[in-house]
N, C-alpha and C. Protein backbone atom coordinates (compact mmCIF):
# COMPACT_ATOMS: atom_id res chain seq x y z
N UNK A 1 -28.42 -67.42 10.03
CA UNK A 1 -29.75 -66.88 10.14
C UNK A 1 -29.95 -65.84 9.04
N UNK A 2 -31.03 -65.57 8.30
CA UNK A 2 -31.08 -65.11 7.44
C UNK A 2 -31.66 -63.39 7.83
N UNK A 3 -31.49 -62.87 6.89
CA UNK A 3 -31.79 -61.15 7.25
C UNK A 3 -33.49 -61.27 7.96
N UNK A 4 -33.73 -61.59 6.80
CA UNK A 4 -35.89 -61.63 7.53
C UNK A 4 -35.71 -62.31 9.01
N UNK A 5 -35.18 -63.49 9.23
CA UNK A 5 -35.03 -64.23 10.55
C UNK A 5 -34.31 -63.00 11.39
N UNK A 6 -33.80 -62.82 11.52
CA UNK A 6 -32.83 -61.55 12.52
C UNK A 6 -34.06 -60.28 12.65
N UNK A 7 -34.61 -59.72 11.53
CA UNK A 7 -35.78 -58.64 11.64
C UNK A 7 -36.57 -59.38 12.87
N UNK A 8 -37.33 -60.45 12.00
CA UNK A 8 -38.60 -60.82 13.18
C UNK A 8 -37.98 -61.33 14.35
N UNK A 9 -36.81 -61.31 14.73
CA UNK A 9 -35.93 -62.08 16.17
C UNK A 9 -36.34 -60.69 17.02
N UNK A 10 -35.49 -59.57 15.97
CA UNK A 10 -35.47 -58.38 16.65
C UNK A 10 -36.76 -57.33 16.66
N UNK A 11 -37.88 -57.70 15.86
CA UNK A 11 -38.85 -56.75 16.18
C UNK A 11 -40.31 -58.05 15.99
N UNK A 12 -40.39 -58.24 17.21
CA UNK A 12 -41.34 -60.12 17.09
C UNK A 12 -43.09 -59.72 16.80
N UNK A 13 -43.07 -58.20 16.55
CA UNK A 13 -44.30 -57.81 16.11
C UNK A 13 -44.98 -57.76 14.70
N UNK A 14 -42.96 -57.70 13.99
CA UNK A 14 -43.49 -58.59 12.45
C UNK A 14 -44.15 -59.49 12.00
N UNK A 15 -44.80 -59.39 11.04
CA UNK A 15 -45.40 -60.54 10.55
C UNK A 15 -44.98 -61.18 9.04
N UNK A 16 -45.05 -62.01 8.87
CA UNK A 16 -45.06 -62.42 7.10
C UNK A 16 -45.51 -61.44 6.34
N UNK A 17 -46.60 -60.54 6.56
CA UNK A 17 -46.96 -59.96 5.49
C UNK A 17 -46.28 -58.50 5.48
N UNK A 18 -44.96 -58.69 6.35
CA UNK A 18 -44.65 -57.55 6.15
C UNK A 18 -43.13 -57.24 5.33
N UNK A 19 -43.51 -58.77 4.82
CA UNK A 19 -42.25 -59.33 3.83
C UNK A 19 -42.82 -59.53 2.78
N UNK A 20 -41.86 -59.32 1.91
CA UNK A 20 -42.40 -59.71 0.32
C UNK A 20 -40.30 -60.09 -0.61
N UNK A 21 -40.66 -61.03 -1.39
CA UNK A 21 -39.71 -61.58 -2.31
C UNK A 21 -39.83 -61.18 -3.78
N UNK A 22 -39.11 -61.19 -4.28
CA UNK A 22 -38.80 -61.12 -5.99
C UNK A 22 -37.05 -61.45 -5.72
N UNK A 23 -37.19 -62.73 -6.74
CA UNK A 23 -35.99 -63.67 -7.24
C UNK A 23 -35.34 -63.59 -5.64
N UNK A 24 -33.71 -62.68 -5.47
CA UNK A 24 -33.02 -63.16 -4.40
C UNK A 24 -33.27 -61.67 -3.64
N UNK A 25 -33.96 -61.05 -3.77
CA UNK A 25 -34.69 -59.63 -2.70
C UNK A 25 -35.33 -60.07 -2.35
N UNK A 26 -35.18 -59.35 -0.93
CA UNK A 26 -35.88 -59.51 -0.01
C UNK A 26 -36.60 -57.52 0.31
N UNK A 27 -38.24 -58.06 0.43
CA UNK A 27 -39.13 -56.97 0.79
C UNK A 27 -39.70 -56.39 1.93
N UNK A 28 -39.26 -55.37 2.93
CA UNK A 28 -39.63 -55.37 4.05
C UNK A 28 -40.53 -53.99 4.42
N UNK A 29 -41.72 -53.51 4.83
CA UNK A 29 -42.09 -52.61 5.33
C UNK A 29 -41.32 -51.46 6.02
N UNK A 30 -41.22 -50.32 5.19
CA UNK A 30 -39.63 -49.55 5.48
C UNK A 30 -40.59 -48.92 6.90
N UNK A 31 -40.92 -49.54 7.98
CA UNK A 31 -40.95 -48.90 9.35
C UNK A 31 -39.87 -48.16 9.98
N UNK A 32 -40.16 -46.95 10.35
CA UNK A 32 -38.95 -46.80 10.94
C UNK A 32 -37.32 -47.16 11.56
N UNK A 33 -37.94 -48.26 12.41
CA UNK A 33 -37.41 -48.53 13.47
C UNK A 33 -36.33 -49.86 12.52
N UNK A 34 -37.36 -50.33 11.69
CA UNK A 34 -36.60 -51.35 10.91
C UNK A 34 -35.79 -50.81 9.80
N UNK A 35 -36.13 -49.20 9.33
CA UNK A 35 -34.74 -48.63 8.48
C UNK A 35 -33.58 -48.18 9.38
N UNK A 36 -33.59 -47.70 10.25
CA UNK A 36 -32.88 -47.37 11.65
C UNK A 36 -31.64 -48.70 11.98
N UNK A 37 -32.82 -49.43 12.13
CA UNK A 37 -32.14 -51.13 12.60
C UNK A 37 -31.03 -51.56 11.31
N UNK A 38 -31.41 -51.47 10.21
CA UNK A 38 -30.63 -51.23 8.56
C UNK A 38 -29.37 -50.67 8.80
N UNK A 39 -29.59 -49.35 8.57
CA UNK A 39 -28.81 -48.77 9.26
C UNK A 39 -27.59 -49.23 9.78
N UNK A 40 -28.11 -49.22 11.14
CA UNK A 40 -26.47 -49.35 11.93
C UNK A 40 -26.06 -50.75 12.05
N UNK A 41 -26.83 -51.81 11.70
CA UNK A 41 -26.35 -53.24 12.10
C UNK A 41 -26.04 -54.54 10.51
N UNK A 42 -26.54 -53.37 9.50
CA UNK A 42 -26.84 -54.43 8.20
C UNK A 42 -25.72 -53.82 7.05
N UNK A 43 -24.30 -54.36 7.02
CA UNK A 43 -23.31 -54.02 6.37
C UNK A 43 -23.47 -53.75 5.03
N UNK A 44 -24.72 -54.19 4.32
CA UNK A 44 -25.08 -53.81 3.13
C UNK A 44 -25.90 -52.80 2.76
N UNK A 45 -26.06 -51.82 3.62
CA UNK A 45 -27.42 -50.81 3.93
C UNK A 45 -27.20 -50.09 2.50
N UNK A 46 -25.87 -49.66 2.17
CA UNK A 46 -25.86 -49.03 0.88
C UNK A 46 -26.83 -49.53 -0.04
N UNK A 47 -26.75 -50.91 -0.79
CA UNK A 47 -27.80 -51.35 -1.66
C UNK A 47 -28.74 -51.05 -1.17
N UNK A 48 -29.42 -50.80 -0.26
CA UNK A 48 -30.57 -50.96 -0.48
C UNK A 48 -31.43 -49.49 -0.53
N UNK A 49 -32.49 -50.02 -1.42
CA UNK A 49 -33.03 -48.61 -2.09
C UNK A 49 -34.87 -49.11 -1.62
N UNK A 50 -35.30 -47.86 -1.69
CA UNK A 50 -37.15 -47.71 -1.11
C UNK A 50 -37.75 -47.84 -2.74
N UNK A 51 -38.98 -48.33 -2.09
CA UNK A 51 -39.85 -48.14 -3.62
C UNK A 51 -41.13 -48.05 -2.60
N UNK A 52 -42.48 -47.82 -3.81
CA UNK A 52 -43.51 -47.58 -3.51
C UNK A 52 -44.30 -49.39 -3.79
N UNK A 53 -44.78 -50.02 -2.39
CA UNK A 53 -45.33 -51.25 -3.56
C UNK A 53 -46.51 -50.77 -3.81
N UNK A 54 -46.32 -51.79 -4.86
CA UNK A 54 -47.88 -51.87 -5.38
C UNK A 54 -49.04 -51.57 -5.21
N UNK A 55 -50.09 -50.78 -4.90
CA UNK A 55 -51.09 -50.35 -4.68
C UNK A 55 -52.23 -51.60 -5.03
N UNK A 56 -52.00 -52.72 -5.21
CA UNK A 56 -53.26 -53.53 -6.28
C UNK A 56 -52.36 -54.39 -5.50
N UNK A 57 -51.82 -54.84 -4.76
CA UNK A 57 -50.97 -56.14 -4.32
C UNK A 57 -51.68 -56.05 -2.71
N UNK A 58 -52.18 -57.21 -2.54
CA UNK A 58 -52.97 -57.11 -1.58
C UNK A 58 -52.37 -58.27 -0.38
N UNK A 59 -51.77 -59.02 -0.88
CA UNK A 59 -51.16 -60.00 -0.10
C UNK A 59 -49.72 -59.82 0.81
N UNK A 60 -49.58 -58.30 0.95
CA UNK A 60 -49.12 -57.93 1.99
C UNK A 60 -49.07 -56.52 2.42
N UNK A 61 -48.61 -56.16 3.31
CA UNK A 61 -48.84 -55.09 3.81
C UNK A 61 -47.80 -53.93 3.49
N UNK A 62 -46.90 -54.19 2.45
CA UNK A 62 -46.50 -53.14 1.70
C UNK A 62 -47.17 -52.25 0.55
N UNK A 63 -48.64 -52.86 0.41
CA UNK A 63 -49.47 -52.28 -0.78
C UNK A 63 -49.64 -50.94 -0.73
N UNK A 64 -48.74 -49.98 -1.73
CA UNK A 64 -49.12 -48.90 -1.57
C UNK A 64 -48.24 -48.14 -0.59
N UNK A 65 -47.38 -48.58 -0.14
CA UNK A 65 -46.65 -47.77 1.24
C UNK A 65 -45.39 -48.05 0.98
N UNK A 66 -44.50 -47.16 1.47
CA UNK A 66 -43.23 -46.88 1.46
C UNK A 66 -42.16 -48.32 2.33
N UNK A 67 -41.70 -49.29 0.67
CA UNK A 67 -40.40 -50.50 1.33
C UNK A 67 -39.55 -50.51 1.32
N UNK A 68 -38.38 -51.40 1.09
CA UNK A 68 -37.30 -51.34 1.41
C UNK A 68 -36.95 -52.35 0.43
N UNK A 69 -36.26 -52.42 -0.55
CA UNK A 69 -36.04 -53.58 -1.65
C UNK A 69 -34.29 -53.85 -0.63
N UNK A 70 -34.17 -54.31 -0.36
CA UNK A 70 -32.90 -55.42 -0.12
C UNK A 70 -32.23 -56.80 -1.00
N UNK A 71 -31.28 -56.15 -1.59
CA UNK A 71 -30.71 -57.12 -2.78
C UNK A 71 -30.28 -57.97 -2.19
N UNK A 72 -30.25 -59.38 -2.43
CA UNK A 72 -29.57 -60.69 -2.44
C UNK A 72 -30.01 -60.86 -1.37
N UNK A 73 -30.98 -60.52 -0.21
CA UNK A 73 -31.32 -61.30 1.24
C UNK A 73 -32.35 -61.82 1.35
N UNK A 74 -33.03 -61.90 0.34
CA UNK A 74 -34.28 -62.99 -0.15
C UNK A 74 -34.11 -64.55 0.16
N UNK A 75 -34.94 -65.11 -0.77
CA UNK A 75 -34.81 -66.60 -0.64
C UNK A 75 -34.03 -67.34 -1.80
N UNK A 76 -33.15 -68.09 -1.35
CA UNK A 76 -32.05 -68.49 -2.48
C UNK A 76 -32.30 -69.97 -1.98
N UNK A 77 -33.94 -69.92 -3.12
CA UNK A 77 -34.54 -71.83 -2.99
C UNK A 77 -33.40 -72.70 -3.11
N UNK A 78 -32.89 -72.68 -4.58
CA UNK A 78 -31.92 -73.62 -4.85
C UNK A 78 -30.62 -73.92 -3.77
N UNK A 79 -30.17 -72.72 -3.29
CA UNK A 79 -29.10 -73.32 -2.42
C UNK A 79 -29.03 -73.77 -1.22
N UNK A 80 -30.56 -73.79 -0.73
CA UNK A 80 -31.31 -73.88 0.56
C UNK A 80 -31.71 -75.35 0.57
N UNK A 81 -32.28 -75.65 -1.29
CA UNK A 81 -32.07 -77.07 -1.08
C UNK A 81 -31.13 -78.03 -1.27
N UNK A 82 -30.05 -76.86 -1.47
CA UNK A 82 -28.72 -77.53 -1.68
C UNK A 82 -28.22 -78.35 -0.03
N UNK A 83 -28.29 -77.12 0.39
CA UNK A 83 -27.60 -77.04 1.69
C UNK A 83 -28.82 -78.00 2.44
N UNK A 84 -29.65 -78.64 2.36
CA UNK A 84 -30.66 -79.11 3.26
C UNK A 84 -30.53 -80.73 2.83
N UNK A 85 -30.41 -81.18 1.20
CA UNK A 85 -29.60 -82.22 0.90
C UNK A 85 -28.09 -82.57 1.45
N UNK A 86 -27.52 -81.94 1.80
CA UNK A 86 -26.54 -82.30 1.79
C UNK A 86 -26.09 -82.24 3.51
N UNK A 87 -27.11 -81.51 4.43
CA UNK A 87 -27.02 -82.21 5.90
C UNK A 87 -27.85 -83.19 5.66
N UNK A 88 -28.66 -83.78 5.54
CA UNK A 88 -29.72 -85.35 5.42
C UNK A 88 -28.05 -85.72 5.10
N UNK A 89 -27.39 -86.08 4.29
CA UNK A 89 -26.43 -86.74 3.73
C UNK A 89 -24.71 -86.77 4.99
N UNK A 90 -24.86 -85.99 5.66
CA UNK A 90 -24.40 -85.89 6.74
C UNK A 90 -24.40 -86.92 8.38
């Protein structure tokens, strides 16, 4: 299960737009409860560092407000369609 899948498992009030991607980061609305949740349950908490998004980015709800850049827990297309070829082939 992937990091975003485990967030919205554990807080089901998320929405998509409270995610955002670039390459293999993953972008999440630094809410409290979900830096907290970071924190104590996500073994990589070190990497990860806050930024301000975008103020002019309108297609989610980090515009302008305090996120959470998370390295490498993004979407890794290619190996997703690796791994999705190769159960069909199963």
């Amino acid at each position: 299960m992937s990091l975003e899948q485990q967030l919205k498992q554990t807080f089901p009030w998320l929405t998509d737009r409270d995610f955002g991607h670039h390459a293999t980061d993953l972008y999440v609305v630094a809410y409290p409860e979900i830096d907290k949740w970071l924190q104590e349950n996500y073994q990589f908490y070190a990497n990860v560092t806050q930024f301000i998004g975008n103020p002019e980015a309108n297609d989610w709800n980090g515009a302008g407000v305090l996120c959470l850049d998370i390295p490498f827990a993004g979407k890794w297309e290619r190996l997703e369609r690796r791994l999705e070829q190769q159960s069909e082939k199963d």
